[in-house]
PDB file of N, CA and C in Angstrom:
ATOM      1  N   UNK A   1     112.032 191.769 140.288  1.00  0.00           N
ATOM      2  CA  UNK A   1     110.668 191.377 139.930  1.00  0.00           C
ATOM      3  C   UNK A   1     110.590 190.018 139.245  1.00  0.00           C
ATOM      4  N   UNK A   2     111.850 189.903 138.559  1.00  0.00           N
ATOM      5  CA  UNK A   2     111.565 188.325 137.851  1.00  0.00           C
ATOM      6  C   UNK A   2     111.498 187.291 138.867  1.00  0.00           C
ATOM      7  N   UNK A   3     112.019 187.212 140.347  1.00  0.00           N
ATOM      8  CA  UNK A   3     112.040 185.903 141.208  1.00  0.00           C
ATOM      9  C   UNK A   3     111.159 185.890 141.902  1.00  0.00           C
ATOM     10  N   UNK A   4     109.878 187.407 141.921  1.00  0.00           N
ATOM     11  CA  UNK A   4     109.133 187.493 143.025  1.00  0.00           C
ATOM     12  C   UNK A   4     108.314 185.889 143.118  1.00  0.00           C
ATOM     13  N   UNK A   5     107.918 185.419 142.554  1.00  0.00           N
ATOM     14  CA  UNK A   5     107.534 184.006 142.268  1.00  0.00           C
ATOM     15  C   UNK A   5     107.564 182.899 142.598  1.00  0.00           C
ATOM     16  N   UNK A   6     109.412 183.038 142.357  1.00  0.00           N
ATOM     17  CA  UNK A   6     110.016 182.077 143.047  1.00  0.00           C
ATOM     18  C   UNK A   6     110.106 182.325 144.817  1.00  0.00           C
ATOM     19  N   UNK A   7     110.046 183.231 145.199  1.00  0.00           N
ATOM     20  CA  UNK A   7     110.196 183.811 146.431  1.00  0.00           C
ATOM     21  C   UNK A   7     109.217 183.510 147.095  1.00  0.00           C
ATOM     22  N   UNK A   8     107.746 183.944 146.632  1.00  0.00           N
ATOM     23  CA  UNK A   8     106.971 183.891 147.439  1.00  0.00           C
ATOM     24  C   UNK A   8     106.242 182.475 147.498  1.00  0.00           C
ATOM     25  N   UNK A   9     106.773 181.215 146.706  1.00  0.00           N
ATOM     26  CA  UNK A   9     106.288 180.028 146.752  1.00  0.00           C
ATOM     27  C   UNK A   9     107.354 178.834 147.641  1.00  0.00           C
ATOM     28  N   UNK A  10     108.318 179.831 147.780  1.00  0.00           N
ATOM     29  CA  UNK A  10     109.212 179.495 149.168  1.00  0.00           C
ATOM     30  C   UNK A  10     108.680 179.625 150.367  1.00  0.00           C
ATOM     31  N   UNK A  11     108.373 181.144 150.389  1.00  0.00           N
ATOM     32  CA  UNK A  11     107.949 181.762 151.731  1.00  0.00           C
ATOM     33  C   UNK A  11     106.160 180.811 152.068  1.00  0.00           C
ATOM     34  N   UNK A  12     105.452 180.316 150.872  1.00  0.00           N
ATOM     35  CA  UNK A  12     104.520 179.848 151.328  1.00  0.00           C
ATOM     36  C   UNK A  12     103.830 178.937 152.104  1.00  0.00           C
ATOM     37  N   UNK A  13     104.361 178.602 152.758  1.00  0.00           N
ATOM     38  CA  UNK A  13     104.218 177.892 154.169  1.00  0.00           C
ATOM     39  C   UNK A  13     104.307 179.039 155.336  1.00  0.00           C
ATOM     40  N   UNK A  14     104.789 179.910 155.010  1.00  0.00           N
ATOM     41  CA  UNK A  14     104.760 180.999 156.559  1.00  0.00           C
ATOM     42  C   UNK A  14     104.044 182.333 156.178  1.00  0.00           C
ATOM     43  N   UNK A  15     103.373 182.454 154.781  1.00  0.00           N
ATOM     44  CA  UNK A  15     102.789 183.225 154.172  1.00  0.00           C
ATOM     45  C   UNK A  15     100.703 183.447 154.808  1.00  0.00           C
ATOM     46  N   UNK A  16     100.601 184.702 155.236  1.00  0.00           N
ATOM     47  CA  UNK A  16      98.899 184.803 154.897  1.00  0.00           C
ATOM     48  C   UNK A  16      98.879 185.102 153.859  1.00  0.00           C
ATOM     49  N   UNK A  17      98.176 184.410 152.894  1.00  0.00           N
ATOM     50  CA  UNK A  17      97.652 184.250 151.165  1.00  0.00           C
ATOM     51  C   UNK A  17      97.142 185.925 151.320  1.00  0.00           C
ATOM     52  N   UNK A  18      95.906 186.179 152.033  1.00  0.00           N
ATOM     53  CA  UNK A  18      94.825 186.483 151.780  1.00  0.00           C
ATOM     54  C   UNK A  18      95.862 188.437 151.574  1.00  0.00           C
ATOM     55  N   UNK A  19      96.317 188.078 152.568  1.00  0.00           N
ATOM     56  CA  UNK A  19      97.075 189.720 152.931  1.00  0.00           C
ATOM     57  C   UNK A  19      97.937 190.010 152.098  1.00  0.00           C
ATOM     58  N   UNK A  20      98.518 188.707 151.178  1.00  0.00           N
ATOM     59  CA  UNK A  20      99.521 188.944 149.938  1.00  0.00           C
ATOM     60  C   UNK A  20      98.907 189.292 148.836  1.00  0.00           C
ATOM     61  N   UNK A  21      97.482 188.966 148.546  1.00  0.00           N
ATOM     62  CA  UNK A  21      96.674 188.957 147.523  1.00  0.00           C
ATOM     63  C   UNK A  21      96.178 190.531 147.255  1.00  0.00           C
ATOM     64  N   UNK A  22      95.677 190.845 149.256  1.00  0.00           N
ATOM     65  CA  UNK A  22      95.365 191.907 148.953  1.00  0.00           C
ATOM     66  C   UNK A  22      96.483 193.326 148.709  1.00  0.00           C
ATOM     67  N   UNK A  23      98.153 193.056 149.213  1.00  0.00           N
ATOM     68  CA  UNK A  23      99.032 193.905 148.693  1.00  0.00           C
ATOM     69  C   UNK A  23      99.072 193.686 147.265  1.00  0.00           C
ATOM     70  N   UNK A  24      98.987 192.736 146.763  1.00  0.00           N
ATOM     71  CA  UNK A  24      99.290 192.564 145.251  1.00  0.00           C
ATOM     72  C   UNK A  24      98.041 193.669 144.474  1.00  0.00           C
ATOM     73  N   UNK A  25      97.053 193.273 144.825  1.00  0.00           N
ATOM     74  CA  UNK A  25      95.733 194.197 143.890  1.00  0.00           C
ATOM     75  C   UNK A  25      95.422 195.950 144.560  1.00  0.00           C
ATOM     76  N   UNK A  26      96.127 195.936 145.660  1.00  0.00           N
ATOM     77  CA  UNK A  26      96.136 197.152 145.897  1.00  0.00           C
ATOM     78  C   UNK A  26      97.512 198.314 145.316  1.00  0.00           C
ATOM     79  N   UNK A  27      98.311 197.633 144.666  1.00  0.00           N
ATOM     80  CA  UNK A  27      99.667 198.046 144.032  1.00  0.00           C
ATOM     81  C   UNK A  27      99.634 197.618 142.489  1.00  0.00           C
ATOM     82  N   UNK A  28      98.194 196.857 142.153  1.00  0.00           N
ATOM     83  CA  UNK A  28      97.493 196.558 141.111  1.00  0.00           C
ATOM     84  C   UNK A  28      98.691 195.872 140.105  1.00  0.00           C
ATOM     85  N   UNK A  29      99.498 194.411 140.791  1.00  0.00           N
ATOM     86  CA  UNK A  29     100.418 193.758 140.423  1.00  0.00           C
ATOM     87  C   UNK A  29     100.313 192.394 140.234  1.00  0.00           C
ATOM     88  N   UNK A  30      98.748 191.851 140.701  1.00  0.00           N
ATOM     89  CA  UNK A  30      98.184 190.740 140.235  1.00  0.00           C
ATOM     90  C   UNK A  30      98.433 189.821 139.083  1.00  0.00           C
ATOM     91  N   UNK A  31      98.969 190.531 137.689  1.00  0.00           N
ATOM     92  CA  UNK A  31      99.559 189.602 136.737  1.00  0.00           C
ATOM     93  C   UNK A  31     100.487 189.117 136.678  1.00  0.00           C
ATOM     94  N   UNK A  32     101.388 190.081 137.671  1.00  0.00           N
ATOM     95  CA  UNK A  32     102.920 189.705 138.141  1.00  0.00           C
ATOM     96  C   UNK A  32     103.253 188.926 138.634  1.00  0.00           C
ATOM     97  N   UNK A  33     102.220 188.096 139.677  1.00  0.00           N
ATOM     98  CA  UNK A  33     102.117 187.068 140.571  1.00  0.00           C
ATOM     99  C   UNK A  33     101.167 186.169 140.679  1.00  0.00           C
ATOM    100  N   UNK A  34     100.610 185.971 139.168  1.00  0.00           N
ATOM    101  CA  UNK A  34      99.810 184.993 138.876  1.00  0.00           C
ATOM    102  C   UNK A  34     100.419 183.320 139.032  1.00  0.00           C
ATOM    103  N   UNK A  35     101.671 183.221 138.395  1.00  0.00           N
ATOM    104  CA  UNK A  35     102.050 181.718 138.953  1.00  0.00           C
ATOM    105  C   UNK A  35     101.522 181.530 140.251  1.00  0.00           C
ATOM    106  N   UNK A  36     102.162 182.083 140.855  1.00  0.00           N
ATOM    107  CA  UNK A  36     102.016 182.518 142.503  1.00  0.00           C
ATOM    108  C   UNK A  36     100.674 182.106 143.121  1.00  0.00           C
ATOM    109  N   UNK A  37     100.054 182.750 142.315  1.00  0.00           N
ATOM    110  CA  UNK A  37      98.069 182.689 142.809  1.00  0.00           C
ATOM    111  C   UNK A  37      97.824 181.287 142.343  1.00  0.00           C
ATOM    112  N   UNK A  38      98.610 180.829 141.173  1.00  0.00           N
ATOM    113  CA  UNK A  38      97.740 179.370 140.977  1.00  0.00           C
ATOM    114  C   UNK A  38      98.343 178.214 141.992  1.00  0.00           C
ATOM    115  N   UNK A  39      99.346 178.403 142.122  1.00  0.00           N
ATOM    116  CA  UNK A  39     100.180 177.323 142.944  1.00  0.00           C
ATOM    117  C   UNK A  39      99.631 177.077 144.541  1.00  0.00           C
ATOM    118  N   UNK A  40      98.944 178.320 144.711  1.00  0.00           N
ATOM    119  CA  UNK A  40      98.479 178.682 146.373  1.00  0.00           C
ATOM    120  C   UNK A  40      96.918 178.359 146.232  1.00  0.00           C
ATOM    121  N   UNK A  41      96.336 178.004 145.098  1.00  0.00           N
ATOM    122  CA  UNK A  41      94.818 177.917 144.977  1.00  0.00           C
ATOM    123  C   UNK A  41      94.603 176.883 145.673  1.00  0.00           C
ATOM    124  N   UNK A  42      95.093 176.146 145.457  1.00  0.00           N
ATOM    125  CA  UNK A  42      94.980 174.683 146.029  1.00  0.00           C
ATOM    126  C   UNK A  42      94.650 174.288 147.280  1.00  0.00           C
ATOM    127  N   UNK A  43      95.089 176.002 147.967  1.00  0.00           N
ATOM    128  CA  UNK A  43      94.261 176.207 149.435  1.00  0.00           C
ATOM    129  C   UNK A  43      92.755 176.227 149.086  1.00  0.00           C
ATOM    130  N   UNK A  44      92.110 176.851 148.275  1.00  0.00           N
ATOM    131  CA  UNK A  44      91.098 177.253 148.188  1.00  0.00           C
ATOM    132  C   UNK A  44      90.363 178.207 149.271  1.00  0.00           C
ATOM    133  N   UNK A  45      91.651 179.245 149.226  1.00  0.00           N
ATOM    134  CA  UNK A  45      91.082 180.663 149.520  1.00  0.00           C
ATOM    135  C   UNK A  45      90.231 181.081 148.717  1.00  0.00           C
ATOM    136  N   UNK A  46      89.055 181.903 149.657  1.00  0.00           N
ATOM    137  CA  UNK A  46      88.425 182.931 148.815  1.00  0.00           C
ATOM    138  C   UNK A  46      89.061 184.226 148.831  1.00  0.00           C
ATOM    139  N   UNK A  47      89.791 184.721 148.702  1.00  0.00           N
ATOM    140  CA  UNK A  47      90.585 186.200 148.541  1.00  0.00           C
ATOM    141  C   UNK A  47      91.701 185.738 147.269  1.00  0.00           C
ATOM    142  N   UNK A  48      92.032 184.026 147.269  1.00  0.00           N
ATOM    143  CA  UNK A  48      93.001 183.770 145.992  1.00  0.00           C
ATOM    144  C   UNK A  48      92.461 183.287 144.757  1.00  0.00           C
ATOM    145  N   UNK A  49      90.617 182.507 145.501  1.00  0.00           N
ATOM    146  CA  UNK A  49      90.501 182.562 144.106  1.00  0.00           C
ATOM    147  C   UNK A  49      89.435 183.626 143.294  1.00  0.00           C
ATOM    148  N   UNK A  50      89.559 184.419 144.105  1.00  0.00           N
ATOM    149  CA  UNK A  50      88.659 185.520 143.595  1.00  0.00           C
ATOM    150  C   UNK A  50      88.874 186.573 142.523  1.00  0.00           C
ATOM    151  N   UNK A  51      90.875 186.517 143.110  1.00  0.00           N
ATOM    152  CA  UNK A  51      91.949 187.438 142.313  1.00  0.00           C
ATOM    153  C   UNK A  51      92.036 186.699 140.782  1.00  0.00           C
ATOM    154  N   UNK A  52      92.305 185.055 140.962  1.00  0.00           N
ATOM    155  CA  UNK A  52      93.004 184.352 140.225  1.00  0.00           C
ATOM    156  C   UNK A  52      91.260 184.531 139.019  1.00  0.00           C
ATOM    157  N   UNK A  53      90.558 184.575 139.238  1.00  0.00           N
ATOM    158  CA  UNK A  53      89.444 184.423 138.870  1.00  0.00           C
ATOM    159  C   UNK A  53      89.580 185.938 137.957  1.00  0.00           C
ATOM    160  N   UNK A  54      89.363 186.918 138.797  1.00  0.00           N
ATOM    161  CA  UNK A  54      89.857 188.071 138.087  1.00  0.00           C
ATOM    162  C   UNK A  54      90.971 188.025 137.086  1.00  0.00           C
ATOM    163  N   UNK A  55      91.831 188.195 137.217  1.00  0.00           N
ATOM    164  CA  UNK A  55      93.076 188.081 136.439  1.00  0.00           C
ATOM    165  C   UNK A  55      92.720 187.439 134.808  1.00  0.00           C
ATOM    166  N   UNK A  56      92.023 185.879 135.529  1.00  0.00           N
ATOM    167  CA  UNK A  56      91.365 185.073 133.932  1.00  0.00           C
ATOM    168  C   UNK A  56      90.253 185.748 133.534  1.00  0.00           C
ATOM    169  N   UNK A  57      89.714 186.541 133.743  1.00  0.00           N
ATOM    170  CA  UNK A  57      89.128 187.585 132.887  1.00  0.00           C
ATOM    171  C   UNK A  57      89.327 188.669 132.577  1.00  0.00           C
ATOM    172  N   UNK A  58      90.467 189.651 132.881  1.00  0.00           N
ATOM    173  CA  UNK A  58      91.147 190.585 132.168  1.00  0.00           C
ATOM    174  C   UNK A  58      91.973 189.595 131.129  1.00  0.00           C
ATOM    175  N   UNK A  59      92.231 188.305 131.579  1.00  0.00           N
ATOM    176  CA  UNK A  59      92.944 188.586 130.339  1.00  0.00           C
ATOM    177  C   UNK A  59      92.234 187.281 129.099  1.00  0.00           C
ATOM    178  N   UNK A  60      90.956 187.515 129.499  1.00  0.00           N
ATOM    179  CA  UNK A  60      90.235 186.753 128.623  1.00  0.00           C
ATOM    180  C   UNK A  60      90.756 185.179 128.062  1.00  0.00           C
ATOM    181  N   UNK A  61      90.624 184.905 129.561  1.00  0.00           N
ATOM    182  CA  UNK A  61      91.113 183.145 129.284  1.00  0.00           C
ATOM    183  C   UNK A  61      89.641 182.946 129.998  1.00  0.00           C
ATOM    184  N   UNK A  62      88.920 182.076 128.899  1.00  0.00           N
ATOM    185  CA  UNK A  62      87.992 181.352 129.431  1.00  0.00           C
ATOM    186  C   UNK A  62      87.643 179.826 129.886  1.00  0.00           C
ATOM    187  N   UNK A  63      88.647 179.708 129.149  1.00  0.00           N
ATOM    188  CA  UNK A  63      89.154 178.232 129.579  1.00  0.00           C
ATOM    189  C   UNK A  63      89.619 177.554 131.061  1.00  0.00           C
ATOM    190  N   UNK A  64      90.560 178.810 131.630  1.00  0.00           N
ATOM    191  CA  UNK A  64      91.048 178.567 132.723  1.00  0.00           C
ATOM    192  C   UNK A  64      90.000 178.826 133.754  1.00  0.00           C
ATOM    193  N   UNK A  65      89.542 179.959 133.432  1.00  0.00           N
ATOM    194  CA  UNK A  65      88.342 180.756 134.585  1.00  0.00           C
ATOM    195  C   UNK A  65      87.319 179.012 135.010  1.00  0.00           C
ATOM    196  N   UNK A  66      86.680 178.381 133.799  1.00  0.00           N
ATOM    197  CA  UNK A  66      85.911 177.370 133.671  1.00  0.00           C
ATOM    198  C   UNK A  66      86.841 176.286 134.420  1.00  0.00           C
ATOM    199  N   UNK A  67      87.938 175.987 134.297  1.00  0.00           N
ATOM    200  CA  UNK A  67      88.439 175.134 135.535  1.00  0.00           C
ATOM    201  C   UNK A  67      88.728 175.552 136.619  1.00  0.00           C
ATOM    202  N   UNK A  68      88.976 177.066 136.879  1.00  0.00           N
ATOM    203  CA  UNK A  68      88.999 177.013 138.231  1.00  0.00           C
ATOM    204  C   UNK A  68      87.440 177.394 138.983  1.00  0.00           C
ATOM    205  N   UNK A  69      86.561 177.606 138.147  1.00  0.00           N
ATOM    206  CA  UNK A  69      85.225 177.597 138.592  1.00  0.00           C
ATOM    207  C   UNK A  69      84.986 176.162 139.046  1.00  0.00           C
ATOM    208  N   UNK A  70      84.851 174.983 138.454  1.00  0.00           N
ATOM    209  CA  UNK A  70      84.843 173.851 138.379  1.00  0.00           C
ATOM    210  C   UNK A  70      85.543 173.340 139.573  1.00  0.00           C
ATOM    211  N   UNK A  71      87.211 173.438 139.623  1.00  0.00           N
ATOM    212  CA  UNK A  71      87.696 172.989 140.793  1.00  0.00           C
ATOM    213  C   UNK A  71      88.025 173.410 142.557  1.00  0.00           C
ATOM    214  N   UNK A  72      86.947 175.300 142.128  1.00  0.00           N
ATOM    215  CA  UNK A  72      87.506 175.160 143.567  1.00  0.00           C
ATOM    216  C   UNK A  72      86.025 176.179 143.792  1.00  0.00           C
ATOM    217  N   UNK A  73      86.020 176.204 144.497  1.00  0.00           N
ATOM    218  CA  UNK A  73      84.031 176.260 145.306  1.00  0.00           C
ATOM    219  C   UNK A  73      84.157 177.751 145.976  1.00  0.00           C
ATOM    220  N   UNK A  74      85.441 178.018 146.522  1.00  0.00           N
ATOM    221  CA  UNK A  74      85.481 179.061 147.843  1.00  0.00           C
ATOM    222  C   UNK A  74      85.404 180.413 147.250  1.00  0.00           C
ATOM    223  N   UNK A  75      84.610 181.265 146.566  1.00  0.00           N
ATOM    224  CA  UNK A  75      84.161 182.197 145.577  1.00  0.00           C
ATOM    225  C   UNK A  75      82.928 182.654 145.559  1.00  0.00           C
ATOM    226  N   UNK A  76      82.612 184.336 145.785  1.00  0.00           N
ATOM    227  CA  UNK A  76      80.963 184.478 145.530  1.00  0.00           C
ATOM    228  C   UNK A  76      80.821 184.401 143.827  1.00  0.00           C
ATOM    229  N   UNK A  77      80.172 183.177 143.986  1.00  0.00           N
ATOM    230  CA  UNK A  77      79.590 182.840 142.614  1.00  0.00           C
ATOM    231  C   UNK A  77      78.634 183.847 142.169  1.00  0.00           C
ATOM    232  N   UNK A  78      77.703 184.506 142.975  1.00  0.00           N
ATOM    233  CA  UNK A  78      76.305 185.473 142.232  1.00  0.00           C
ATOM    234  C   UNK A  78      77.366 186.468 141.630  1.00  0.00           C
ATOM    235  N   UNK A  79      78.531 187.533 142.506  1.00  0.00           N
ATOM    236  CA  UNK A  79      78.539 188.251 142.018  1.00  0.00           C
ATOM    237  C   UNK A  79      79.651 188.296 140.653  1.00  0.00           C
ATOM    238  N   UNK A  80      80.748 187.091 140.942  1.00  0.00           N
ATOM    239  CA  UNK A  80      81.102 186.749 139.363  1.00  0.00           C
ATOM    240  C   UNK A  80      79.933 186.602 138.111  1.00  0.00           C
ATOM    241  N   UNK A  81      78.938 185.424 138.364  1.00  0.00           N
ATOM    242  CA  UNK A  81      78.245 185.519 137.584  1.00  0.00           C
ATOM    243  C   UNK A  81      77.452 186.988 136.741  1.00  0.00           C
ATOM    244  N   UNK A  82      77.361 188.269 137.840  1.00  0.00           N
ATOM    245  CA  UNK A  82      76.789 189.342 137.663  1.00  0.00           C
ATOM    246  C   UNK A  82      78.233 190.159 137.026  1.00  0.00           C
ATOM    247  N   UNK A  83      79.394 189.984 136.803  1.00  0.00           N
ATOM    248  CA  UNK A  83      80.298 190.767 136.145  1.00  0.00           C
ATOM    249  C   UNK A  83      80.085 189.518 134.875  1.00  0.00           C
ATOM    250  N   UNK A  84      80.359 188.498 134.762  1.00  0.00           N
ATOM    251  CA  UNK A  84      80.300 187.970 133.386  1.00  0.00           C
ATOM    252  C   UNK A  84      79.223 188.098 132.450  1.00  0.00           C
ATOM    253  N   UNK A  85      78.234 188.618 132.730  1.00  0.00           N
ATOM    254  CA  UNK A  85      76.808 188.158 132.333  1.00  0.00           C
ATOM    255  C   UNK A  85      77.404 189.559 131.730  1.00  0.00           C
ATOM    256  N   UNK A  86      77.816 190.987 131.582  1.00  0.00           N
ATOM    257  CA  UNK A  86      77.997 191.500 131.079  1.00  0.00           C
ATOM    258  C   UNK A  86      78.984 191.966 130.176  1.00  0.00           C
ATOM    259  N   UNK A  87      79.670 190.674 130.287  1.00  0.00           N
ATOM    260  CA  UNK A  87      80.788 190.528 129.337  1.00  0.00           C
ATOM    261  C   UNK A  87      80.367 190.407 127.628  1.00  0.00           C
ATOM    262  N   UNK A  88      81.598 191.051 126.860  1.00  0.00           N
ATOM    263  CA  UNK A  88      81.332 190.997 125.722  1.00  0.00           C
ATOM    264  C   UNK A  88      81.815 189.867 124.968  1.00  0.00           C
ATOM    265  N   UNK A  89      82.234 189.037 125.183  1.00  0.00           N
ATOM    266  CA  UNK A  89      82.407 187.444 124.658  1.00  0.00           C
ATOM    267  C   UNK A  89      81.451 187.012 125.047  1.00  0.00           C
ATOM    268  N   UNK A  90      81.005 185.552 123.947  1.00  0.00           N
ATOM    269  CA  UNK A  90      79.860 184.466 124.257  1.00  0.00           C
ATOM    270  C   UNK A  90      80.565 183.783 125.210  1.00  0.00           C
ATOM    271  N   UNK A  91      81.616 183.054 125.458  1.00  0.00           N
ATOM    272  CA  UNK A  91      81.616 182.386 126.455  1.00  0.00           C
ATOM    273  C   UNK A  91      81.825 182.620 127.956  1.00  0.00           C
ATOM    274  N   UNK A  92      82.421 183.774 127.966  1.00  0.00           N
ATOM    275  CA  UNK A  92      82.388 184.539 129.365  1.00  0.00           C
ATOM    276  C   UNK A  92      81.072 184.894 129.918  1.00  0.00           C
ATOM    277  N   UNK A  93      79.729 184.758 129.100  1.00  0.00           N
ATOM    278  CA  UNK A  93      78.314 184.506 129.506  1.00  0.00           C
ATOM    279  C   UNK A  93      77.776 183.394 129.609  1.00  0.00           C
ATOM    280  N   UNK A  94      78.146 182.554 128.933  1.00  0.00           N
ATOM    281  CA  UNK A  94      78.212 180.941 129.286  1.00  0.00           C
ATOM    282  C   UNK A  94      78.313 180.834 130.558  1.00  0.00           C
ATOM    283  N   UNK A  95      79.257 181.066 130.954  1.00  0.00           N
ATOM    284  CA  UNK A  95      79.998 180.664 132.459  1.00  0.00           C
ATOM    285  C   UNK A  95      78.803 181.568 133.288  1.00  0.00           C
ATOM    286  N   UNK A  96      78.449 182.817 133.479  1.00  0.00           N
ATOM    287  CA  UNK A  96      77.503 183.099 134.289  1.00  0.00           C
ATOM    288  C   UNK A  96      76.426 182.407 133.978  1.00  0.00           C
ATOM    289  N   UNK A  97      75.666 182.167 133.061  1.00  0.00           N
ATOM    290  CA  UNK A  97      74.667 181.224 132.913  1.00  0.00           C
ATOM    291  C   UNK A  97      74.527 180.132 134.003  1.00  0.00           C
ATOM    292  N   UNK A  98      76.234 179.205 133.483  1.00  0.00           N
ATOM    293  CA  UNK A  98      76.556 177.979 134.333  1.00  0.00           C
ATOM    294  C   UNK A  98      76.015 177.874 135.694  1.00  0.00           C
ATOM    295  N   UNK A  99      77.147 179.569 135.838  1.00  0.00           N
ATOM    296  CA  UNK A  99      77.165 180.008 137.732  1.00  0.00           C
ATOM    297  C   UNK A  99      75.835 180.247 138.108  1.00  0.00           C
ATOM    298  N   UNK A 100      74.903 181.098 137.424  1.00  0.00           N
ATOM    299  CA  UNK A 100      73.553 181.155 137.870  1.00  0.00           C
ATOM    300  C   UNK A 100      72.696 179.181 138.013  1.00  0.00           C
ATOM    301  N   UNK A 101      73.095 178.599 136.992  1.00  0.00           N
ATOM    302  CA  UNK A 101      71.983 177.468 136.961  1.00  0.00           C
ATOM    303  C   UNK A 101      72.779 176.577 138.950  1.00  0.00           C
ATOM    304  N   UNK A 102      74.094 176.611 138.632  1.00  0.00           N
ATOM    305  CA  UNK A 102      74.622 176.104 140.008  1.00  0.00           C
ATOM    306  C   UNK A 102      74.137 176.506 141.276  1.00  0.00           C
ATOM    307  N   UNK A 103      73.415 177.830 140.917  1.00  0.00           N
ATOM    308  CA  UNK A 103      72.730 178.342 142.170  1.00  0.00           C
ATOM    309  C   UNK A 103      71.571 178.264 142.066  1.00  0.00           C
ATOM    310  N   UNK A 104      71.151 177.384 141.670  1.00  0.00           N
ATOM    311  CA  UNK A 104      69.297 177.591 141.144  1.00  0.00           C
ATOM    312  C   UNK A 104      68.814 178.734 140.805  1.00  0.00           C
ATOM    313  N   UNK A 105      69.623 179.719 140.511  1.00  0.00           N
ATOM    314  CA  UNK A 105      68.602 181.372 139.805  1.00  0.00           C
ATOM    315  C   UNK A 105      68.353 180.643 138.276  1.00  0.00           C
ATOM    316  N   UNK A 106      67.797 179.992 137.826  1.00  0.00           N
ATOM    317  CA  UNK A 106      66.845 179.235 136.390  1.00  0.00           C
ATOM    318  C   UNK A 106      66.866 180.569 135.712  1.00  0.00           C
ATOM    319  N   UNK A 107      65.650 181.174 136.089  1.00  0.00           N
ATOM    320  CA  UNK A 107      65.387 182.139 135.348  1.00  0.00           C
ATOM    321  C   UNK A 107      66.377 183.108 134.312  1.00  0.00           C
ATOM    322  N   UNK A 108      67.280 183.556 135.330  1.00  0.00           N
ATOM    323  CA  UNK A 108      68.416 184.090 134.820  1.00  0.00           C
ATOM    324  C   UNK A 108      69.530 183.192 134.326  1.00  0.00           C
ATOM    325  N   UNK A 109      69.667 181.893 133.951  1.00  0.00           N
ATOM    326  CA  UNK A 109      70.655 181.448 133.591  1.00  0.00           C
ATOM    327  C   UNK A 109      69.509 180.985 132.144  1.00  0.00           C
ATOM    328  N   UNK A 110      68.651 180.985 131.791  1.00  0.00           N
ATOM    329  CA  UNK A 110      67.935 180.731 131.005  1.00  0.00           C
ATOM    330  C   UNK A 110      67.457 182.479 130.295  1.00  0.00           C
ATOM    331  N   UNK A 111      67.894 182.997 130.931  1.00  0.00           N
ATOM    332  CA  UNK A 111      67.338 184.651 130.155  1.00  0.00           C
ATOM    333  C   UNK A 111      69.251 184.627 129.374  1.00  0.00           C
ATOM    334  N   UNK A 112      69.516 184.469 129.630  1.00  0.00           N
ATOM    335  CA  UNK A 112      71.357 184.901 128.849  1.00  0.00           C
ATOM    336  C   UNK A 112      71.526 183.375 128.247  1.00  0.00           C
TER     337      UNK A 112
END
């Protein structure tokens, strides 16, 4: 388990992201292979950054979530915004705010 990492950022050139992402969260091992997810974002999958997105909010990094919101687009923004908006940190509602005003929903980025 310690090289899976190293392994699979070898194999990534002959790798489907999307089908690794989804063995990883279906064996619910996503933290295990977080290097992994950031190094491959850069594709800007939506199945990698959806996980990687997840992941920074279990483990309450808001910092990171806000740059990879920022740098990579390929993500349903409404329905992140609709899990953060019920988050119990201020800034993890920030960010849905953000995500709502990016989509023109006003109303709701101005109600939170």
């Amino acid at each position: 388990p310690l090289l899976i990492n190293d392994l699979l950022v070898v194999l990534t050139p002959r790798m489907d992201h999307t089908r690794a992402v989804g063995f990883f969260t279906r064996v619910s091992h996503l933290h295990l292979v977080k290097p992994y997810l950031c190094t491959v974002q850069t594709n800007n999958n939506k199945a990698i950054n959806e996980a990687l997105n997840q992941v920074y909010i279990e483990d309450e990094d808001y910092e990171s979530l806000q740059k990879s919101i920022d740098s990579f687009d390929n993500f349903d923004t409404i329905a992140l915004a609709q899990q953060l908006e019920k988050h119990e940190l201020l800034e993890f509602r920030r960010i849905a705010a953000y995500l709502y005003k990016c989509n023109n929903r006003w109303a709701q980025s101005v109600e939170l």
